[in-house]
N, C-alpha and C. Protein backbone atom coordinates (compact mmCIF):
# COMPACT_ATOMS: atom_id res chain seq x y z
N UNK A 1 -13.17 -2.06 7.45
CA UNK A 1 -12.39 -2.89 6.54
C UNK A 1 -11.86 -4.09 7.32
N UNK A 2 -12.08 -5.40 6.76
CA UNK A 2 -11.55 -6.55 7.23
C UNK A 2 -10.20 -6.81 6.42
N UNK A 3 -9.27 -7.19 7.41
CA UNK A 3 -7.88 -7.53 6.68
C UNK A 3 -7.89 -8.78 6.81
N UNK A 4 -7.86 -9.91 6.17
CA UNK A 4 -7.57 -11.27 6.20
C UNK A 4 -6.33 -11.00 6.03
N UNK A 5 -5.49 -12.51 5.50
CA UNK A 5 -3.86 -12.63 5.23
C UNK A 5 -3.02 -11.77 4.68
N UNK A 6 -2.37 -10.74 5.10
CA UNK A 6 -1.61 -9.72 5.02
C UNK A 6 -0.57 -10.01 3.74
N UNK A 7 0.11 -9.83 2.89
CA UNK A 7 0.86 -10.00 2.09
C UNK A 7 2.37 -9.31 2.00
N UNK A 8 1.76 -8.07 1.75
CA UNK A 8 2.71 -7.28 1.87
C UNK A 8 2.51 -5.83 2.63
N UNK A 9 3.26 -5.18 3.60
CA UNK A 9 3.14 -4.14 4.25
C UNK A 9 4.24 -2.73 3.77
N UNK A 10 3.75 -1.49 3.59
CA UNK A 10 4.16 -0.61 3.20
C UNK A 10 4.64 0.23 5.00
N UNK A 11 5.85 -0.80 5.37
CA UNK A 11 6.02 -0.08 6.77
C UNK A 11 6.39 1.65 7.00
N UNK A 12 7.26 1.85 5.63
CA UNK A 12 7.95 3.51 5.89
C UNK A 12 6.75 4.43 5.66
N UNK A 13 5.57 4.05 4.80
CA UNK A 13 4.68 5.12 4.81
C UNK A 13 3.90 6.05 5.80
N UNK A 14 3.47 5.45 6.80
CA UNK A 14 3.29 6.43 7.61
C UNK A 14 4.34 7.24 8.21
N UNK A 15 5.46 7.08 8.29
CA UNK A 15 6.82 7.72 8.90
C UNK A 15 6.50 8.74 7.56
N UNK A 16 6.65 8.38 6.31
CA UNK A 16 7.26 8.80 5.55
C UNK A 16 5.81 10.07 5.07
N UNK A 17 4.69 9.74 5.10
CA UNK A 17 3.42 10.73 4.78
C UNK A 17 2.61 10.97 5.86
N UNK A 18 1.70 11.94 5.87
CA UNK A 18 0.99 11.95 6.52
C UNK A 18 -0.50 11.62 5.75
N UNK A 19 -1.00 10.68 6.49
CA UNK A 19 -2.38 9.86 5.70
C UNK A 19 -3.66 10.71 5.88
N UNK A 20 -4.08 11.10 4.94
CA UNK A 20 -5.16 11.86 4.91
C UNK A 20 -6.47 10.85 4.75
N UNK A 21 -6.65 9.94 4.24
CA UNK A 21 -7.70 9.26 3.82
C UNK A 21 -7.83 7.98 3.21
N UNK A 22 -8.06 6.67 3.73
CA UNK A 22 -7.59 5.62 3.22
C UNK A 22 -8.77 4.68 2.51
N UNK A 23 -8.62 3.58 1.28
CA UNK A 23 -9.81 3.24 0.75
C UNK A 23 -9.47 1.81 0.01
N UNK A 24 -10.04 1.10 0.17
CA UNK A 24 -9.48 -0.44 -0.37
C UNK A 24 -10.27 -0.65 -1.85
N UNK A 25 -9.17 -0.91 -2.99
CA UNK A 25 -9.40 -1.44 -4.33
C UNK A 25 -9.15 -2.65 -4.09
N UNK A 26 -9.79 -2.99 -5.44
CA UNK A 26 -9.44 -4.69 -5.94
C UNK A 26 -8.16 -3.88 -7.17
N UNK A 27 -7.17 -5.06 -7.60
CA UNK A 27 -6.16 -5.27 -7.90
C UNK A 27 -6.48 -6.31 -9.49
N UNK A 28 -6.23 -5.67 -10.50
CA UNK A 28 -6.15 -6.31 -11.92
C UNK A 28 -4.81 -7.46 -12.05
N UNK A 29 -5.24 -8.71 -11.62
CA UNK A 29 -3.65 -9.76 -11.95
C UNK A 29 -3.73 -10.65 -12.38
N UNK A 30 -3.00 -11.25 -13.03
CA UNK A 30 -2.51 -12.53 -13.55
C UNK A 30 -2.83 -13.45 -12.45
N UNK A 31 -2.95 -14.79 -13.30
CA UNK A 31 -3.42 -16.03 -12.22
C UNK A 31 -1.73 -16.18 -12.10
N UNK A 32 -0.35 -16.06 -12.29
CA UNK A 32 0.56 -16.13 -11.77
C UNK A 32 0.90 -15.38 -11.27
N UNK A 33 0.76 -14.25 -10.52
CA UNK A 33 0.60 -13.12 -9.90
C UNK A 33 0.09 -13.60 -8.79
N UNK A 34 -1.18 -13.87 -9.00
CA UNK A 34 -2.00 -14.39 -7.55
C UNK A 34 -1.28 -15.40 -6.78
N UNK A 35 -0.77 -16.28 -7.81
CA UNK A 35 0.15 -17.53 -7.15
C UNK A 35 1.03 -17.34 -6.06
N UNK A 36 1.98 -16.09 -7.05
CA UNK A 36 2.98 -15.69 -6.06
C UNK A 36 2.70 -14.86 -4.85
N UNK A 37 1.72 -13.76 -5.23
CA UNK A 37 0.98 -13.74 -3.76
C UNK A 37 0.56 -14.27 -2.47
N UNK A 38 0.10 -16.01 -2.78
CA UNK A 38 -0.52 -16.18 -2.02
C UNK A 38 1.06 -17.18 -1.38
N UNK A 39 1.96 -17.30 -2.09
CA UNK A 39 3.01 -17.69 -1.22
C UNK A 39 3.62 -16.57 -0.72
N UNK A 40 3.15 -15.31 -0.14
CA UNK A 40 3.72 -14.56 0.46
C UNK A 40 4.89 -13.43 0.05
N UNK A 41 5.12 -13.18 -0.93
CA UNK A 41 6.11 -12.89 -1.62
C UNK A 41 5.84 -11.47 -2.81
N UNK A 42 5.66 -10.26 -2.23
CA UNK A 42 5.69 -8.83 -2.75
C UNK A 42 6.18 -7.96 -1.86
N UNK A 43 6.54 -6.38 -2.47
CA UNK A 43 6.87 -5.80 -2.26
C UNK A 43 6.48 -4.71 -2.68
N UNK A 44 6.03 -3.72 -1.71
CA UNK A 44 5.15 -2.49 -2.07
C UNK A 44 5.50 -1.12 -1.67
N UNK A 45 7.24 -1.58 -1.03
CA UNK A 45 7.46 -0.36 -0.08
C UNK A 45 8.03 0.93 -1.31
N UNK A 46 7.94 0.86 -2.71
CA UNK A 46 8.47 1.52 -3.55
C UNK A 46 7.51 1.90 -4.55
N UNK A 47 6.30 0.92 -3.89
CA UNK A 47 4.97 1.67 -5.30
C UNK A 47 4.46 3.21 -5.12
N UNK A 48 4.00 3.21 -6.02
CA UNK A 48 2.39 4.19 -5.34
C UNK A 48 1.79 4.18 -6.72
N UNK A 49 0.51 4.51 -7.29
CA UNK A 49 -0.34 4.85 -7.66
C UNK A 49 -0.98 5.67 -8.31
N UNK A 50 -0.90 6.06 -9.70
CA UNK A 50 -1.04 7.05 -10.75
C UNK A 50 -2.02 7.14 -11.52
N UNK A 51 -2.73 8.40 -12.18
CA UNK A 51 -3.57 8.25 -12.90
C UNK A 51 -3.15 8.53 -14.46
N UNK A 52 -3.62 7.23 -15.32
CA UNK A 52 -3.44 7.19 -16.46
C UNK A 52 -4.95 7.14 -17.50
N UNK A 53 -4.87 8.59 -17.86
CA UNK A 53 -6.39 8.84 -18.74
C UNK A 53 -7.44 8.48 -17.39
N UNK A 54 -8.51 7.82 -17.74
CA UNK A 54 -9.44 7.42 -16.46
C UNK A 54 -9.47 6.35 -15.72
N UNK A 55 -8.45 6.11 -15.38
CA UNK A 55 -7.83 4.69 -15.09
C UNK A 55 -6.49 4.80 -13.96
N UNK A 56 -6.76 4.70 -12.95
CA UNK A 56 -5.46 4.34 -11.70
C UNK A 56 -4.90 3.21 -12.03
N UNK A 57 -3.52 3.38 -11.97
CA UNK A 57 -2.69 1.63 -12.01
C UNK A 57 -1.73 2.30 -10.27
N UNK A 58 -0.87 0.87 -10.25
CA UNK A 58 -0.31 0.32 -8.86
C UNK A 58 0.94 0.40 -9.82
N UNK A 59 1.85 0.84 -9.15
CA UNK A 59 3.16 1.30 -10.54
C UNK A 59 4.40 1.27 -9.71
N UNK A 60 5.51 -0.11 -9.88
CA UNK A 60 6.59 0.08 -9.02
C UNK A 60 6.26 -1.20 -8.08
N UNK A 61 5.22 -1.57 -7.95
CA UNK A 61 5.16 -2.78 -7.10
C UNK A 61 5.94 -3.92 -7.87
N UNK A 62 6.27 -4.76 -7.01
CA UNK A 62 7.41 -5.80 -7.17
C UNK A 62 6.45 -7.04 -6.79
N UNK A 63 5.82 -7.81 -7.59
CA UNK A 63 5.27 -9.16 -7.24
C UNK A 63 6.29 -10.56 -7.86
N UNK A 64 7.30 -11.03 -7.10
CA UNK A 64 8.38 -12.10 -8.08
C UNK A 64 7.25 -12.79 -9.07
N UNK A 65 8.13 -13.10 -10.18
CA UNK A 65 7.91 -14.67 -10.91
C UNK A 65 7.69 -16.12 -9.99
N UNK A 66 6.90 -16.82 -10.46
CA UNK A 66 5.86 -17.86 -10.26
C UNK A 66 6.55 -18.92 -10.81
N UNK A 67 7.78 -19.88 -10.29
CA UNK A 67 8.63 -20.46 -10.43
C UNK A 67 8.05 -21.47 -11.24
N UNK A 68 7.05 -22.58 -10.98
CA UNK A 68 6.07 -23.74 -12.04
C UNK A 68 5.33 -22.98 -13.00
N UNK A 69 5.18 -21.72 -12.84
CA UNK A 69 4.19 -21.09 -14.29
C UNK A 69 5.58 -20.48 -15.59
N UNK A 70 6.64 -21.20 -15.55
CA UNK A 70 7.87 -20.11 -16.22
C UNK A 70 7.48 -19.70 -17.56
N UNK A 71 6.82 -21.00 -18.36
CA UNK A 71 6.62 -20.15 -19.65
C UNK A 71 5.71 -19.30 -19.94
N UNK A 72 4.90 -18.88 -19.03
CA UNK A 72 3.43 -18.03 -19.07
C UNK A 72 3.40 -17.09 -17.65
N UNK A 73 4.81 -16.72 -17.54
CA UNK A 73 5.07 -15.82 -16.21
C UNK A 73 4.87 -14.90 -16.65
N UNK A 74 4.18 -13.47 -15.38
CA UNK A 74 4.49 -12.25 -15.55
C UNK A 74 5.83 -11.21 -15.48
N UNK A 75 5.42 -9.85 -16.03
CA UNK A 75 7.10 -8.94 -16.05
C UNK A 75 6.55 -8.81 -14.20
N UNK A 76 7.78 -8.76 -13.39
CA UNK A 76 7.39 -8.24 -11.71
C UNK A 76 7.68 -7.10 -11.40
N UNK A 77 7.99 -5.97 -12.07
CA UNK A 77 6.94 -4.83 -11.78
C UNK A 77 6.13 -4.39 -12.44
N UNK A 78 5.42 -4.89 -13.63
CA UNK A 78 4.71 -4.63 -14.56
C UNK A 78 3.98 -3.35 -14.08
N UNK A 79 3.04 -2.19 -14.30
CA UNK A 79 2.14 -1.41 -14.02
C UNK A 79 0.55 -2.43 -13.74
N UNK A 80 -0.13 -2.43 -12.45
CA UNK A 80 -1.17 -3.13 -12.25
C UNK A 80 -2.71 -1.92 -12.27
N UNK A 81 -3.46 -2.02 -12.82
CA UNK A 81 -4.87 -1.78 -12.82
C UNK A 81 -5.48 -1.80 -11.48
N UNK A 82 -5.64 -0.59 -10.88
CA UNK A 82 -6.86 -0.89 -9.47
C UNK A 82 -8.09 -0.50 -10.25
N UNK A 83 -9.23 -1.72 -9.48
CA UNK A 83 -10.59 -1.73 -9.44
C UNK A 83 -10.80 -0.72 -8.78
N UNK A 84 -12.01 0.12 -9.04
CA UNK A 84 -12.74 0.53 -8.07
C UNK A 84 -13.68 1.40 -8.78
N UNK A 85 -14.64 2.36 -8.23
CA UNK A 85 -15.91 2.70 -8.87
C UNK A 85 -15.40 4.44 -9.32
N UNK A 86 -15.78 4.37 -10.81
CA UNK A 86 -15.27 5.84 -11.59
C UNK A 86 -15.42 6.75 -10.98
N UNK A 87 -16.67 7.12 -10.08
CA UNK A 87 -16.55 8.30 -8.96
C UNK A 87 -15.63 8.35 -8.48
N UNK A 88 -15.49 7.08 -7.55
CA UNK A 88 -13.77 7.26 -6.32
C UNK A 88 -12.56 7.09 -7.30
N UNK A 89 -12.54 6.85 -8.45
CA UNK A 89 -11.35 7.16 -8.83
C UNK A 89 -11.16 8.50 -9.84
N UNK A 90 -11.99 8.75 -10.17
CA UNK A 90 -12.02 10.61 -10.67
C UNK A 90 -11.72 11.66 -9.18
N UNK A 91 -12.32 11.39 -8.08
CA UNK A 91 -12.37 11.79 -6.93
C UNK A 91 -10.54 11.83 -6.62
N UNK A 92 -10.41 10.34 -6.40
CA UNK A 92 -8.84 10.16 -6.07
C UNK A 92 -7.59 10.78 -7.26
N UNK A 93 -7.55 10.34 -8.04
CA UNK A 93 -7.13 11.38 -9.37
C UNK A 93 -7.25 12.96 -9.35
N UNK A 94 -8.55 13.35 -9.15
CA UNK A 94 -8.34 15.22 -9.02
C UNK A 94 -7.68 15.50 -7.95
N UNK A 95 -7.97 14.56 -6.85
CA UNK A 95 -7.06 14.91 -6.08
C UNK A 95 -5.30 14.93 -5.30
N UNK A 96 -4.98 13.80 -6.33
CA UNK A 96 -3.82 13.43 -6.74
C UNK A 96 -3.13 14.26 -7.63
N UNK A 97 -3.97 14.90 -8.42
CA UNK A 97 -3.06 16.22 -9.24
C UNK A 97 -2.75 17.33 -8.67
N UNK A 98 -3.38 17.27 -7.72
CA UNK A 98 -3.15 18.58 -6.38
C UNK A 98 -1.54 18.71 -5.74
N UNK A 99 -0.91 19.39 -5.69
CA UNK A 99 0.28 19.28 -5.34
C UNK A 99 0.65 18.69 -4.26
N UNK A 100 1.87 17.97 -3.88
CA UNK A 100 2.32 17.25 -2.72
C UNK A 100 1.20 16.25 -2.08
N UNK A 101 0.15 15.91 -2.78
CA UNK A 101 -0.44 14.63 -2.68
C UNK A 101 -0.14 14.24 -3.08
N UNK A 102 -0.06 12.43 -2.81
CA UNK A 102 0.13 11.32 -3.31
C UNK A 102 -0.80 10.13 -3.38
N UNK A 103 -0.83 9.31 -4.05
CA UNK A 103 -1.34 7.88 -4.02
C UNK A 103 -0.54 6.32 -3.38
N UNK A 104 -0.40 6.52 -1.77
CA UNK A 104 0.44 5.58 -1.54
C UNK A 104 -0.29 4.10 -1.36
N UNK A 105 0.77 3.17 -1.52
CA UNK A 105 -0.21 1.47 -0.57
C UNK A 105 0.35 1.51 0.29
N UNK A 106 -0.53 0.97 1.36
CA UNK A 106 -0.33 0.69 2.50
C UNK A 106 -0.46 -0.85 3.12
N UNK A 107 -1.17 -1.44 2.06
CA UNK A 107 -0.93 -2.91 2.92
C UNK A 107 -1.67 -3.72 1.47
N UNK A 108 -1.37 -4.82 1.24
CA UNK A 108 -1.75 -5.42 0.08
C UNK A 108 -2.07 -7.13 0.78
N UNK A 109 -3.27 -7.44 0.77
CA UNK A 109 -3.64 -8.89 1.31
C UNK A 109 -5.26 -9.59 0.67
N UNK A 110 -5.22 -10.66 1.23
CA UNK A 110 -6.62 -10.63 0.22
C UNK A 110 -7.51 -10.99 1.78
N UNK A 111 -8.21 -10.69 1.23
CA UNK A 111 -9.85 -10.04 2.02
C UNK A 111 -10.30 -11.80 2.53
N UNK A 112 -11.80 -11.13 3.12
CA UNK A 112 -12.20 -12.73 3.54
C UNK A 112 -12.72 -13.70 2.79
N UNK A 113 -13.25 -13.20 1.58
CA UNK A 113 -13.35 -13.88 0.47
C UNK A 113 -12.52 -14.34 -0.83
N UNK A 114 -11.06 -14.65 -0.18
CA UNK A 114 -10.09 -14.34 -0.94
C UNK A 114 -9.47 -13.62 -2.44
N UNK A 115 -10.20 -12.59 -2.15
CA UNK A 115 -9.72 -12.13 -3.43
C UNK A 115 -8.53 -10.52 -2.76
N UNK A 116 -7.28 -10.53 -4.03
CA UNK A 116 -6.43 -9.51 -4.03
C UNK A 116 -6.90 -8.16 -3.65
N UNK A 117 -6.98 -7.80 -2.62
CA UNK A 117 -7.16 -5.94 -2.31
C UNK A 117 -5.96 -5.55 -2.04
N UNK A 118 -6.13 -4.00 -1.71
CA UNK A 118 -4.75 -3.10 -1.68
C UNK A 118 -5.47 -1.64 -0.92
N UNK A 119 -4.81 -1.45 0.26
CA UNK A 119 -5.61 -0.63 1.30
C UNK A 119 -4.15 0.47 0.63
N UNK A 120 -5.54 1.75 -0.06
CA UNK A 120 -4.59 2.73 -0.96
C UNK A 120 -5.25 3.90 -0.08
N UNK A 121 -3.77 5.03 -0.12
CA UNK A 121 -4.31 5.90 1.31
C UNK A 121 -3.45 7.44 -0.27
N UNK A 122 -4.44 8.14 0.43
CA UNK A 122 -4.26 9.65 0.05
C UNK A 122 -3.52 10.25 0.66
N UNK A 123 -1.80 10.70 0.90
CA UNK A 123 -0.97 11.33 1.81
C UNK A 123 -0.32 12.29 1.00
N UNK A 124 0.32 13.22 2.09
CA UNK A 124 1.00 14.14 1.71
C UNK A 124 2.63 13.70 2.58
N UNK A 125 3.22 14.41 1.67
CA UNK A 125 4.56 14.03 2.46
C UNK A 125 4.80 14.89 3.15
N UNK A 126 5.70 14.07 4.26
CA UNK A 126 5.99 14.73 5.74
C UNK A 126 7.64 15.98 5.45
N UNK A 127 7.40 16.56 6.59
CA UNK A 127 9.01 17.48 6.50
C UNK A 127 9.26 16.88 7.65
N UNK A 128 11.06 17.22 7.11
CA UNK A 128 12.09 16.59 8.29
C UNK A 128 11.41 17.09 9.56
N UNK A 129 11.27 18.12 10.08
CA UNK A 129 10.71 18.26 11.28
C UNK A 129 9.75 17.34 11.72
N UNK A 130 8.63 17.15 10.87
CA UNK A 130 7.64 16.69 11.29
C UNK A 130 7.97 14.85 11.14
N UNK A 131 8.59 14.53 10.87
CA UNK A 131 9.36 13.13 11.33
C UNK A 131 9.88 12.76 12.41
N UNK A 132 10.66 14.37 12.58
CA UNK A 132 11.55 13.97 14.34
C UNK A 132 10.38 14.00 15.06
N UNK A 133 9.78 14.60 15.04
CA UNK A 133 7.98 15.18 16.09
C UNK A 133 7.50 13.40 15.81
N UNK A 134 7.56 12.68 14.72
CA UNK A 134 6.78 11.84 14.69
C UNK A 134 7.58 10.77 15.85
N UNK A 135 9.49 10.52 15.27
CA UNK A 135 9.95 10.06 16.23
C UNK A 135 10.37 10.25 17.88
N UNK A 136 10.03 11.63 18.36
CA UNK A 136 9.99 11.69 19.56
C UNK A 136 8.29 11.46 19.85
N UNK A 137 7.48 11.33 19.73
CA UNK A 137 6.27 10.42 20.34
C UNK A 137 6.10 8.99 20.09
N UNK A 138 7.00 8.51 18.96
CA UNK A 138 7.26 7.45 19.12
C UNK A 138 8.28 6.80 20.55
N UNK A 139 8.71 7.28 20.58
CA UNK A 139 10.19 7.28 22.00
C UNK A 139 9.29 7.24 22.83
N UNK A 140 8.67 8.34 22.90
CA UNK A 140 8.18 8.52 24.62
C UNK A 140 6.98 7.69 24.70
N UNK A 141 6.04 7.65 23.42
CA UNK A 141 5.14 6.01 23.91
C UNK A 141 5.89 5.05 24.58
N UNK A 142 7.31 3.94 23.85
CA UNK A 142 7.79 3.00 24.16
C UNK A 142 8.36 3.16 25.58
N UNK A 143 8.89 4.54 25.97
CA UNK A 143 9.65 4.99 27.54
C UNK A 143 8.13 4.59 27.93
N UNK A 144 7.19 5.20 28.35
CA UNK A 144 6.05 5.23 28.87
C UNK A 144 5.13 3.36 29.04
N UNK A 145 5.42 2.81 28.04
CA UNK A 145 5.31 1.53 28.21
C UNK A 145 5.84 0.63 29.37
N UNK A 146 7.15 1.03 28.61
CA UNK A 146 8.48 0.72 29.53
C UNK A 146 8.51 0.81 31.20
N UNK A 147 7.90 2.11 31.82
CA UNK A 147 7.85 2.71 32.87
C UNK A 147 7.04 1.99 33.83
N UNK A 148 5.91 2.05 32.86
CA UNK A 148 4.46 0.87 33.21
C UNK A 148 4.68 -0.45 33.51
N UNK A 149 4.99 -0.87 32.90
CA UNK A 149 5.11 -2.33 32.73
C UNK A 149 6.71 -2.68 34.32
N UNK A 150 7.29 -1.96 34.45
CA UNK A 150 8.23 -2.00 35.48
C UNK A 150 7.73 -1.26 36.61
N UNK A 151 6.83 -0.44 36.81
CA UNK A 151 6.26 -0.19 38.08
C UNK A 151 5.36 -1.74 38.50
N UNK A 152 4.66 -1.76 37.53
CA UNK A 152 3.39 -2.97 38.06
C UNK A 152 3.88 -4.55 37.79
């Protein structure tokens, strides 16, 4: 997967799940949607991703209003439509009804051909334990950096 211009980043998710499997859709939007996109401006750290009949939407994402488009603006969290092929999303769906899976985003940017993707990952959520475990190897990477970089 190529990431061109990054948009928006879902930083707590990996803290917050553990990622089982990750897969990039295209994104159903408004040409004022895209606008505001491409000035940098969403928020994804509160979405995730549901199945409605045979059809995944992006649900909870926050894309602002498109300040020169006002009379033909979108609602900004409206429910958004992911593209992608009915296999992988019957696939992602059965498996989303499975307990303590989820449908999270993880990073929302557009590709090299500029069009809207959304790198959507299959996780389960983490237990408190397994957070501190995540934050003590986080620690001891940065000590270990730290150590390095001041010996040499």
């Amino acid at each position: 997967m190529t990431v061109g211009q990054i948009v928006a980043r879902n930083r707590r998710a990996r803290f917050n799940y553990s990622i089982e499997e990750t897969i990039e859709v295209g994104l159903m939007l408004l040409g004022s949607e895209v606008k505001s996109l491409r000035s940098g401006r969403a928020s994804i750290g509160e979405a995730y991703a549901e199945a409605r009949g045979d059809e995944l939407f992006l649900v909870n994402a926050h894309i602002p209003e498109y300040g020169p488009a006002e009379p033909f603006n979108h609602a900004p969290t409206r429910p958004r439509k992911l593209l992608l092929h009915r296999r992988e999303m019957q696939r992602l769906a059965g498996k989303a009804r499975e307990q303590g899976v989820t449908l999270v985003p993880l990073n929302l940017y557009f590709n090299d051909r500029g069009r809207a993707k959304l790198e959507l990952a299959l996780a389960s959520g983490k237990r408190s334990y397994d957070k501190r475990e995540t934050e003590k190897k986080r620690d001891w990477q940065r000590s270990k950096a730290r150590l390095l970089r001041d010996r040499g």
